[in-house]
C-alpha atoms as a PDB file:
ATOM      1  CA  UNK A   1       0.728   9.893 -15.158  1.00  0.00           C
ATOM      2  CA  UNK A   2      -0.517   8.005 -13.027  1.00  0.00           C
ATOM      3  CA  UNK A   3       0.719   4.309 -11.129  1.00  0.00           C
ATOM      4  CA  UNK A   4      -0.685   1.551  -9.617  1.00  0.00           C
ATOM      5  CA  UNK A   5       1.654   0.422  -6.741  1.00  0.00           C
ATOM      6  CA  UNK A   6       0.703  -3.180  -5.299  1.00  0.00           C
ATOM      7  CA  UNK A   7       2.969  -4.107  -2.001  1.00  0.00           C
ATOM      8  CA  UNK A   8       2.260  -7.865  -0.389  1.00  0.00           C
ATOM      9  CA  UNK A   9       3.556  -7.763   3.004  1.00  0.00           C
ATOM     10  CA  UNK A  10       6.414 -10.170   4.174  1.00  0.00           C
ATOM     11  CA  UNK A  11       5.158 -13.077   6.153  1.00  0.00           C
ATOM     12  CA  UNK A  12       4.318 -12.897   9.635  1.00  0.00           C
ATOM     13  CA  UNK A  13       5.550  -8.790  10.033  1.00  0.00           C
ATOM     14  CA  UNK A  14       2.040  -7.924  11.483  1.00  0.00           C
ATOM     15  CA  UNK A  15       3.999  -6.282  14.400  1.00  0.00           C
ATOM     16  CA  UNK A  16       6.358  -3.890  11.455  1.00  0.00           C
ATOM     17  CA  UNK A  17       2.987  -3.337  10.132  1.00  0.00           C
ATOM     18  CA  UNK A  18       1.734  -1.905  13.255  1.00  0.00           C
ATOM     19  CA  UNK A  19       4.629  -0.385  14.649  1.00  0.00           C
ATOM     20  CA  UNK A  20       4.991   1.957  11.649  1.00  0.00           C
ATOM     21  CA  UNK A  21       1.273   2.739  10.687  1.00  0.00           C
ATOM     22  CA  UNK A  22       0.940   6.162  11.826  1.00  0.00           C
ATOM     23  CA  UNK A  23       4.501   7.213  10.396  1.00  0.00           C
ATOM     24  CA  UNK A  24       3.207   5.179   7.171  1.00  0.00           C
ATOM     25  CA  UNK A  25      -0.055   7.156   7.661  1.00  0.00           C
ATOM     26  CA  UNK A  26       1.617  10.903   8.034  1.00  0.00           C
ATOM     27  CA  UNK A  27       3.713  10.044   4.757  1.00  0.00           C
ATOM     28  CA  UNK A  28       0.702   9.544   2.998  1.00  0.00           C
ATOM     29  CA  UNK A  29      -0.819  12.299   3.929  1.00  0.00           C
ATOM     30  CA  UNK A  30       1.949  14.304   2.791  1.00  0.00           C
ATOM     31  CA  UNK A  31       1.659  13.401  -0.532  1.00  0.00           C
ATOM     32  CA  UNK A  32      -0.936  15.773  -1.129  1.00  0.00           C
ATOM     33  CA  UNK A  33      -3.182  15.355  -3.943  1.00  0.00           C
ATOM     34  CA  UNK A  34      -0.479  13.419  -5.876  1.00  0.00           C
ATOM     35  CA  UNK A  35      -1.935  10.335  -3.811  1.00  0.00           C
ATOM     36  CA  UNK A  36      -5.614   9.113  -5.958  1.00  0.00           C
ATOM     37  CA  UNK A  37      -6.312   6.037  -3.948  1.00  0.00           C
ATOM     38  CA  UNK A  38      -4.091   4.123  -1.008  1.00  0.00           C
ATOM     39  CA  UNK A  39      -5.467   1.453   1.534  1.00  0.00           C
ATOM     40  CA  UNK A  40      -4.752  -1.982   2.983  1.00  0.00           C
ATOM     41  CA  UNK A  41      -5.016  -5.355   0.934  1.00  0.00           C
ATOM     42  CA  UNK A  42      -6.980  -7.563   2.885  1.00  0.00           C
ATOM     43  CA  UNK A  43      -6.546 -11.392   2.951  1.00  0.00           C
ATOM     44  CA  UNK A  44      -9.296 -13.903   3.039  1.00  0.00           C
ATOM     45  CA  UNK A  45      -9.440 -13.611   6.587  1.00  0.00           C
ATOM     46  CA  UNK A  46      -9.859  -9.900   6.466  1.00  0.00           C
ATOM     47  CA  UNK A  47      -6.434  -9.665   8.042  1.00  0.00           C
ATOM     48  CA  UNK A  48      -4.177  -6.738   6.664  1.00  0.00           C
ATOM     49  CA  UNK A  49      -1.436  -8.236   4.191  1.00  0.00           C
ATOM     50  CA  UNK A  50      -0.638  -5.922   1.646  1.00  0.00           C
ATOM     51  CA  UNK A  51      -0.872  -2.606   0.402  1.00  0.00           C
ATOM     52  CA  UNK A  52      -2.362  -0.363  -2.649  1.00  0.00           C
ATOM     53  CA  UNK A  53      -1.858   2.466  -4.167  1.00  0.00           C
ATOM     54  CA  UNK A  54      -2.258   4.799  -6.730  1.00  0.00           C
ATOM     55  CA  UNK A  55       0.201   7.663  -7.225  1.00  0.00           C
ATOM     56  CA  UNK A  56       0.402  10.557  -9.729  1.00  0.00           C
ATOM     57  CA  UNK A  57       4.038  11.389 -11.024  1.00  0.00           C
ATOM     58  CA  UNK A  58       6.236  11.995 -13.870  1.00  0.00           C
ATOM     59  CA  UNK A  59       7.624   9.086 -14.608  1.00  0.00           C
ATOM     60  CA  UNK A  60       8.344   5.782 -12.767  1.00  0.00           C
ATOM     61  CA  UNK A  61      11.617   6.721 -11.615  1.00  0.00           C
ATOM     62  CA  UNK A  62       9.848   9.696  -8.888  1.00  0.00           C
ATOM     63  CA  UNK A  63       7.252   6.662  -7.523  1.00  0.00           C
ATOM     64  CA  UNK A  64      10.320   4.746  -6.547  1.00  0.00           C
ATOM     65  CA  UNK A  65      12.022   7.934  -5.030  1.00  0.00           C
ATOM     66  CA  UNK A  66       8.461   8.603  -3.161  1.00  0.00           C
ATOM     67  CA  UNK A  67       8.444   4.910  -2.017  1.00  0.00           C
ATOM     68  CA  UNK A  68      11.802   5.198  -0.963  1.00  0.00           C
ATOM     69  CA  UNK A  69      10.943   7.165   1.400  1.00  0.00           C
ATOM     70  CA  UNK A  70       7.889   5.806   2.986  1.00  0.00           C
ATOM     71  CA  UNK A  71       8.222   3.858   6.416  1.00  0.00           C
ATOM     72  CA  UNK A  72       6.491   0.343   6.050  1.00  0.00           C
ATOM     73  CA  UNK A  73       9.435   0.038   2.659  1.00  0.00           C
ATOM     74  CA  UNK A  74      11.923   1.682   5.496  1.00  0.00           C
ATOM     75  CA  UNK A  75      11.158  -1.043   8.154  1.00  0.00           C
ATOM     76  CA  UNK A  76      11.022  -3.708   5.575  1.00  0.00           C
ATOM     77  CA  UNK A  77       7.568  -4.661   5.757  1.00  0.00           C
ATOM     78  CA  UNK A  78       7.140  -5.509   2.142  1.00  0.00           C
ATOM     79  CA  UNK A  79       8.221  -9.006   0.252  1.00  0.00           C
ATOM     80  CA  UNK A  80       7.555  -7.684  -3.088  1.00  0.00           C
ATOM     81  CA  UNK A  81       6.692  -4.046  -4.883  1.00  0.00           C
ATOM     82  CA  UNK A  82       5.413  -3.582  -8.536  1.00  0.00           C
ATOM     83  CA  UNK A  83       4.415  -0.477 -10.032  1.00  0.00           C
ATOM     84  CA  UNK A  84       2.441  -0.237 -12.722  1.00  0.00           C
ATOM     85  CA  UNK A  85       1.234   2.821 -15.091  1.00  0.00           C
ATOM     86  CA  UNK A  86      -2.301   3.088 -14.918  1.00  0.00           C
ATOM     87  CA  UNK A  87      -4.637   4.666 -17.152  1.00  0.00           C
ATOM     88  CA  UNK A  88      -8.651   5.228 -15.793  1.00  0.00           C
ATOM     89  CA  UNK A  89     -10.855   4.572 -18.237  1.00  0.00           C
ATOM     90  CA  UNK A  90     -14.492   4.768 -15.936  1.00  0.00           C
ATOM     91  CA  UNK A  91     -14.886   5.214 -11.929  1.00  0.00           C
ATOM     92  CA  UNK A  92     -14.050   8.572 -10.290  1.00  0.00           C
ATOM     93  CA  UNK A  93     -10.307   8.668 -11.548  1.00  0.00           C
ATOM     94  CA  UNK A  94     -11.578   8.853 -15.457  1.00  0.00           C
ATOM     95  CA  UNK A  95     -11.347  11.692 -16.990  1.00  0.00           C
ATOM     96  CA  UNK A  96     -14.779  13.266 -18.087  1.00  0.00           C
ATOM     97  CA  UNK A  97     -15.950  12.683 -20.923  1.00  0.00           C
END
């Protein structure tokens, strides 16, 4: 299955941000193919506030013991997590049809 995971990043931690990227980076890269989609949310300014994700696991339970592990949750970059089952219905993550 597959989940959305939407991070907003705590106020003013643009240095956690960037002190952890390429640790951030290397865990997401480890994920293999089980990682669909990740990148930065950008805010209105263009400015890097947030992140997204999509993630293919079992359940819910194995996102939030993949999350645990990743570095920006680690340093405490993030005010608020959600995950979210997800289910593609057109784009490149759709199943053909």
């Amino acid at each position: 299955m597959l989940f959305v995971i939407h991070a907003r990043d705590k106020a003013g931690s643009s240095s956690v941000r960037a002190e952890n990227r390429d640790a951030h980076i290397t865990f997401l890269r480890d994920a293999g193919d089980r990682l669909k989609l990740a990148g930065p949310l950008l805010d209105d300014d263009g400015s890097m506030c947030g992140s997204l994700l999509v993630y293919e696991a079992g359940d819910r339970i194995a996102v939030e013991r993949w999350l645990d592990a990743d570095p920006y949750g680690q340093a405490g970059l993030f005010e608020t997590v959600s995950i979210s089952g997800f289910k593609p219905v057109l784009g490149s993550m759709a199943p053909a049809s």
